[in-house]
C-alpha atoms as a PDB file:
ATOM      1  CA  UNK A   1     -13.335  -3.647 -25.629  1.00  0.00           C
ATOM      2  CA  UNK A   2     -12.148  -2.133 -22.589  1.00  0.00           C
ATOM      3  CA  UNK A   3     -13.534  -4.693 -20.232  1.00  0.00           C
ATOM      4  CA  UNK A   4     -11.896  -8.077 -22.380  1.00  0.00           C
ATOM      5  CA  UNK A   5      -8.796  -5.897 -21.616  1.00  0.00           C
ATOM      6  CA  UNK A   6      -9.015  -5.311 -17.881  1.00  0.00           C
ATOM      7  CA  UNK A   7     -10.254  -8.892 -17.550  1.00  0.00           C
ATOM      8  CA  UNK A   8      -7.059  -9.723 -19.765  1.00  0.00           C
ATOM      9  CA  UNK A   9      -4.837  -7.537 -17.079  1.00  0.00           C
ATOM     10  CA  UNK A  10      -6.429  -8.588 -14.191  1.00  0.00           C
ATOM     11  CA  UNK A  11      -5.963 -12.489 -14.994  1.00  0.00           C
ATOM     12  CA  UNK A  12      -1.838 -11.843 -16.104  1.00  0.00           C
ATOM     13  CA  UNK A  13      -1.526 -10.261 -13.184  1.00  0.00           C
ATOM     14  CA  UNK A  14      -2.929 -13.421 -11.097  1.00  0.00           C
ATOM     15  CA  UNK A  15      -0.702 -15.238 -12.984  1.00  0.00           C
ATOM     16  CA  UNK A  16       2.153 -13.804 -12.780  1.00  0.00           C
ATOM     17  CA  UNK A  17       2.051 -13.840  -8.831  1.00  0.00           C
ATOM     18  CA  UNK A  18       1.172 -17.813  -9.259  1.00  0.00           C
ATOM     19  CA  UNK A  19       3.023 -19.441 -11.993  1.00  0.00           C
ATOM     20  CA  UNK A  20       6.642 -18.193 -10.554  1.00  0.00           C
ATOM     21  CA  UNK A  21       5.318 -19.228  -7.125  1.00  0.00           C
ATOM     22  CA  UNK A  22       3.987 -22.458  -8.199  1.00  0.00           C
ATOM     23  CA  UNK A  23       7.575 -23.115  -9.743  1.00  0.00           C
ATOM     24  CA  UNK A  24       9.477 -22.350  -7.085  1.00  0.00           C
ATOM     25  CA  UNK A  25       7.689 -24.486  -4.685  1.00  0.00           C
ATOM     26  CA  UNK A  26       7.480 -27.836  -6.973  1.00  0.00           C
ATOM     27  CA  UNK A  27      10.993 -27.347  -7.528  1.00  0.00           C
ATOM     28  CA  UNK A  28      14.174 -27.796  -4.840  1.00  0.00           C
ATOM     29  CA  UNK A  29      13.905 -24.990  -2.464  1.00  0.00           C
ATOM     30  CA  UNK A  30      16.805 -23.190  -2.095  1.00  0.00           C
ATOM     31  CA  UNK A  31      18.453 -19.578  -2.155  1.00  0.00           C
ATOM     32  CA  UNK A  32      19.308 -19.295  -5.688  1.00  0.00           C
ATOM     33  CA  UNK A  33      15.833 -20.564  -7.024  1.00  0.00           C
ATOM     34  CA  UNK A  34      13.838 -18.264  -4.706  1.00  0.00           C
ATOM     35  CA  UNK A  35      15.584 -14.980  -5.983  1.00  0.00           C
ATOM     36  CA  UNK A  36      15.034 -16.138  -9.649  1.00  0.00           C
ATOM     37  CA  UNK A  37      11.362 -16.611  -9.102  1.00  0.00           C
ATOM     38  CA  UNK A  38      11.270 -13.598  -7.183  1.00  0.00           C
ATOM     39  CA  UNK A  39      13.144 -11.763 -10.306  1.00  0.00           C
ATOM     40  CA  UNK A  40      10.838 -13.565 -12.450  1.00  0.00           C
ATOM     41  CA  UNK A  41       7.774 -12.726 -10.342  1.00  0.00           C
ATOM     42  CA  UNK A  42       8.785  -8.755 -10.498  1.00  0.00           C
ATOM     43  CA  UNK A  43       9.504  -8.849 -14.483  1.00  0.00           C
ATOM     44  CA  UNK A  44       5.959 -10.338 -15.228  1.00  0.00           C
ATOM     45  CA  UNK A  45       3.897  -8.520 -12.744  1.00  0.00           C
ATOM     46  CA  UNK A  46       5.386  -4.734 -13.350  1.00  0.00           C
ATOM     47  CA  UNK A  47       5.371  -5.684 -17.447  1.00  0.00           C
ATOM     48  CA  UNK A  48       1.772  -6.958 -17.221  1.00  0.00           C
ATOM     49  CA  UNK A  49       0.663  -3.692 -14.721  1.00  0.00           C
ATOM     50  CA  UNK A  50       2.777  -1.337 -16.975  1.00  0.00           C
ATOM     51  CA  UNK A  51       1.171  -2.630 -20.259  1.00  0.00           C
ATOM     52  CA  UNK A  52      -2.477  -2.407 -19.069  1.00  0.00           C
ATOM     53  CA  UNK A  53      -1.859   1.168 -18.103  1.00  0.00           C
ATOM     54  CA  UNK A  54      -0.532   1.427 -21.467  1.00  0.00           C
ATOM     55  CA  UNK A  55      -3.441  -0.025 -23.007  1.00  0.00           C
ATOM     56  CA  UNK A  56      -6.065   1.735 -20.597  1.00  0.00           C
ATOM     57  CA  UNK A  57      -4.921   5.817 -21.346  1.00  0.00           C
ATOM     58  CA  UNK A  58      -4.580   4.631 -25.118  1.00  0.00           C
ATOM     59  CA  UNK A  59      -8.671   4.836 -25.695  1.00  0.00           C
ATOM     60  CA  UNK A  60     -10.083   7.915 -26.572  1.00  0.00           C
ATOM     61  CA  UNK A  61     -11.633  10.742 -24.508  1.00  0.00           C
ATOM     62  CA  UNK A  62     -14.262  12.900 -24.886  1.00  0.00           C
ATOM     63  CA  UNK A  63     -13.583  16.500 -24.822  1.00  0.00           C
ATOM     64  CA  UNK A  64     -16.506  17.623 -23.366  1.00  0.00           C
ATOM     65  CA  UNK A  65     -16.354  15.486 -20.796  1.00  0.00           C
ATOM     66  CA  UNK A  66     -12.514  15.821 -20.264  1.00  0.00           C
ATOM     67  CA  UNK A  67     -12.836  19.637 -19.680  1.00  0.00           C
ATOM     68  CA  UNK A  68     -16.066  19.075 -17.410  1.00  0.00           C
ATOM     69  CA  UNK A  69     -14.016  17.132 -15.011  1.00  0.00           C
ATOM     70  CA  UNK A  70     -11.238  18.882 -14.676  1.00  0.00           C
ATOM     71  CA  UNK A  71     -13.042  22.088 -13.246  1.00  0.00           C
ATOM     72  CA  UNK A  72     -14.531  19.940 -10.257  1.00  0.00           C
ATOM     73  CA  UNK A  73     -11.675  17.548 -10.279  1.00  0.00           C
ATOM     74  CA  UNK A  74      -8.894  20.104  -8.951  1.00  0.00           C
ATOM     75  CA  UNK A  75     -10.549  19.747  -5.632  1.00  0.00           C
ATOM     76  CA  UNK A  76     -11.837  16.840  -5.409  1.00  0.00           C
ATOM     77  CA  UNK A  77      -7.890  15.710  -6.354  1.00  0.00           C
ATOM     78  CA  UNK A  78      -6.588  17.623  -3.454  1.00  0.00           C
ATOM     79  CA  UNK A  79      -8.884  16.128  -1.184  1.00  0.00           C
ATOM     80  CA  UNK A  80      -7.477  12.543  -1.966  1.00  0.00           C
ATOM     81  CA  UNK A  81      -3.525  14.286  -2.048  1.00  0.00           C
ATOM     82  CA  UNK A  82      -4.734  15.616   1.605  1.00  0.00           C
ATOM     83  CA  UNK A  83      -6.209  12.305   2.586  1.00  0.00           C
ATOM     84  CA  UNK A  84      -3.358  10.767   1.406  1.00  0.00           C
ATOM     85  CA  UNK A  85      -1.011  12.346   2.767  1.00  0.00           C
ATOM     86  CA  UNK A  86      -2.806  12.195   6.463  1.00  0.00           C
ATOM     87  CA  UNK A  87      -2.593   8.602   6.500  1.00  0.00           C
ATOM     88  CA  UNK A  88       0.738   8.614   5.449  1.00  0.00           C
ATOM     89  CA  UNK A  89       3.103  10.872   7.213  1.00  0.00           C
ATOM     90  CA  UNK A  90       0.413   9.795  10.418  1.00  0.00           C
ATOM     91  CA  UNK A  91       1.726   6.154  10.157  1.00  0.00           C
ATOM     92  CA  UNK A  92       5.535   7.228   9.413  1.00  0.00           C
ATOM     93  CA  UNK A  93       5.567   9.269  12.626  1.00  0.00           C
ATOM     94  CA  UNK A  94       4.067   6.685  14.539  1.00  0.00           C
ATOM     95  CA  UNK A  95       6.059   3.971  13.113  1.00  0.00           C
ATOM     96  CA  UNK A  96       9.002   6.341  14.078  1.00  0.00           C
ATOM     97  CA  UNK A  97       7.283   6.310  17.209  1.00  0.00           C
ATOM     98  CA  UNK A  98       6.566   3.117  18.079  1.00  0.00           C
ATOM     99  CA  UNK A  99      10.284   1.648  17.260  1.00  0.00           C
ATOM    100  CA  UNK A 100      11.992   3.511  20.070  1.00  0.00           C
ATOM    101  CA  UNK A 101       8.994   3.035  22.299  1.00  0.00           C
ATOM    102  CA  UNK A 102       8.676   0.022  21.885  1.00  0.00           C
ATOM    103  CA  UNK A 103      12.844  -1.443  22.146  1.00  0.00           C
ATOM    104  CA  UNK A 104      12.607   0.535  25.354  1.00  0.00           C
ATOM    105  CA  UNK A 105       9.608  -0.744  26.824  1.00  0.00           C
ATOM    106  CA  UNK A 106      11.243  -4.747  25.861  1.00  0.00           C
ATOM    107  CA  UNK A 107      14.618  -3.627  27.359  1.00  0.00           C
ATOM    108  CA  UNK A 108      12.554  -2.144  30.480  1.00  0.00           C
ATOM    109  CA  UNK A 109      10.124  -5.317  30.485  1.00  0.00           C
ATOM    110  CA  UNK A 110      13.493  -7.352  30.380  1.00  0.00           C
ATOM    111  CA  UNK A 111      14.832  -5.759  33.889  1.00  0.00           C
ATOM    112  CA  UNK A 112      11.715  -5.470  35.904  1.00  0.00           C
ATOM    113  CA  UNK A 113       8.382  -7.654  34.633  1.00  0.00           C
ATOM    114  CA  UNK A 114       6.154  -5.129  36.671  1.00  0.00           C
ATOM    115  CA  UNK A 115       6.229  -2.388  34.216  1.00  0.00           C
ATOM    116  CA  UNK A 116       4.490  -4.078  31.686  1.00  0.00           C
ATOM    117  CA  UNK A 117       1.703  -2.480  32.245  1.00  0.00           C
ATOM    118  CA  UNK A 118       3.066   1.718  32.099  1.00  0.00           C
ATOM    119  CA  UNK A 119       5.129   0.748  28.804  1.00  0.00           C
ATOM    120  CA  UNK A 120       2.363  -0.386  26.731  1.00  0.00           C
ATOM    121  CA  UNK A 121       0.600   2.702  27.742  1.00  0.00           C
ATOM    122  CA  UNK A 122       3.417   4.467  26.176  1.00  0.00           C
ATOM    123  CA  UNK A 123       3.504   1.829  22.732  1.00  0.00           C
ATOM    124  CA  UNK A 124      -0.269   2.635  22.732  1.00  0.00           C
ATOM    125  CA  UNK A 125       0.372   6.406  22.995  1.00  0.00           C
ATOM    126  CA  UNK A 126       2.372   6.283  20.308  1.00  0.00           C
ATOM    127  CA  UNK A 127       0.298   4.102  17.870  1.00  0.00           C
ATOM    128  CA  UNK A 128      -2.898   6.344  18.440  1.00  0.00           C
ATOM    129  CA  UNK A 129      -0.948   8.887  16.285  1.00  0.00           C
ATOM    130  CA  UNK A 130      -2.055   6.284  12.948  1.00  0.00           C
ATOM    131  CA  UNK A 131      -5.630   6.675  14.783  1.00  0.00           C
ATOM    132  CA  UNK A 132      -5.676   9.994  14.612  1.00  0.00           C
ATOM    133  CA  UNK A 133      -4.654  10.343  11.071  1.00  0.00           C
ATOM    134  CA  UNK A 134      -7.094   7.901  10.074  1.00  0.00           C
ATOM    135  CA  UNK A 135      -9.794   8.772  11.328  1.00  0.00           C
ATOM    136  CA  UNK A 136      -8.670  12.779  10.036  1.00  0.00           C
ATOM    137  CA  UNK A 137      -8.534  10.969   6.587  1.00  0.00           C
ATOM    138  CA  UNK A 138     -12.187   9.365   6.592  1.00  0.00           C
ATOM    139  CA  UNK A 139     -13.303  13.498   7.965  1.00  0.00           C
ATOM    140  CA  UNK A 140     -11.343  14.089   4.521  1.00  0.00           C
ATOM    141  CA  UNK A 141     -12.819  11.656   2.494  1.00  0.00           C
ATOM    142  CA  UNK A 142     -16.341  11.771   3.821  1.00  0.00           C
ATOM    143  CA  UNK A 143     -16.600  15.522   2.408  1.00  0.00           C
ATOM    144  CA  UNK A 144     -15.574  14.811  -1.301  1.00  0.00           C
END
């Protein structure tokens, strides 16, 4: 039963990215029609996402098999929070990064063409922070 249902999810949830999207492009493209299929678009796919949630924690569980996992699951939890949140503060900081870097490397590219070269070292620098945290995150996730 559970697989007709995520097959079910899975195929509203194409459709409700393609039938607003189909709409709005046989129809005159304008402003006012793009923000209703967008609205459209947002109503279907979030109802069709939150139902099959709905539907997928409504089957039963096992016990058993419920307390089993949540003795080795505390950790193994933490180490996808900890992954998680590697990757993600990594690429905030260098997005942080990279913006002012990067507006003063065009303004400096703007003045003087030469110093391509020592500003996209510094744009580089800056986006080697994501590196780091991604390749810290795969360390992470290769030890669960």
């Amino acid at each position: 039963m559970s697989t007709i249902i995520e097959i079910l999810t899975a195929a509203a949830l194409i459709l409700s990215i393609i039938i607003p999207g189909g709409a709005f492009l046989l129809g005159e493209r304008n402003k006012k029609r793009y923000k209703k299929s967008l609205a459209v678009n947002c109503f279907f796919f979030f109802g069709t996402l939150l139902v099959g949630t709905i539907a997928m924690f409504a089957g039963a569980q096992n016990v058993q098999a419920a307390t089993d996992a949540a003795g080795s699951g505390l950790a193994t939890g933490l180490g996808y929070l900890g992954a998680a949140l590697v990757t993600g503060l990594s690429g905030i900081g260098s997005g942080i990064a990279v913006a002012s870097s990067a507006s003063a490397a065009l303004g400096a590219i703007s003045e003087d063409g030469s110093l391509f070269g020592k500003s996209m070292i510094f744009v580089a620098m800056a986006e080697g922070i994501a590196l780091y945290g991604l390749i810290i995150s795969f360390m992470i996730l290769g030890k669960l």
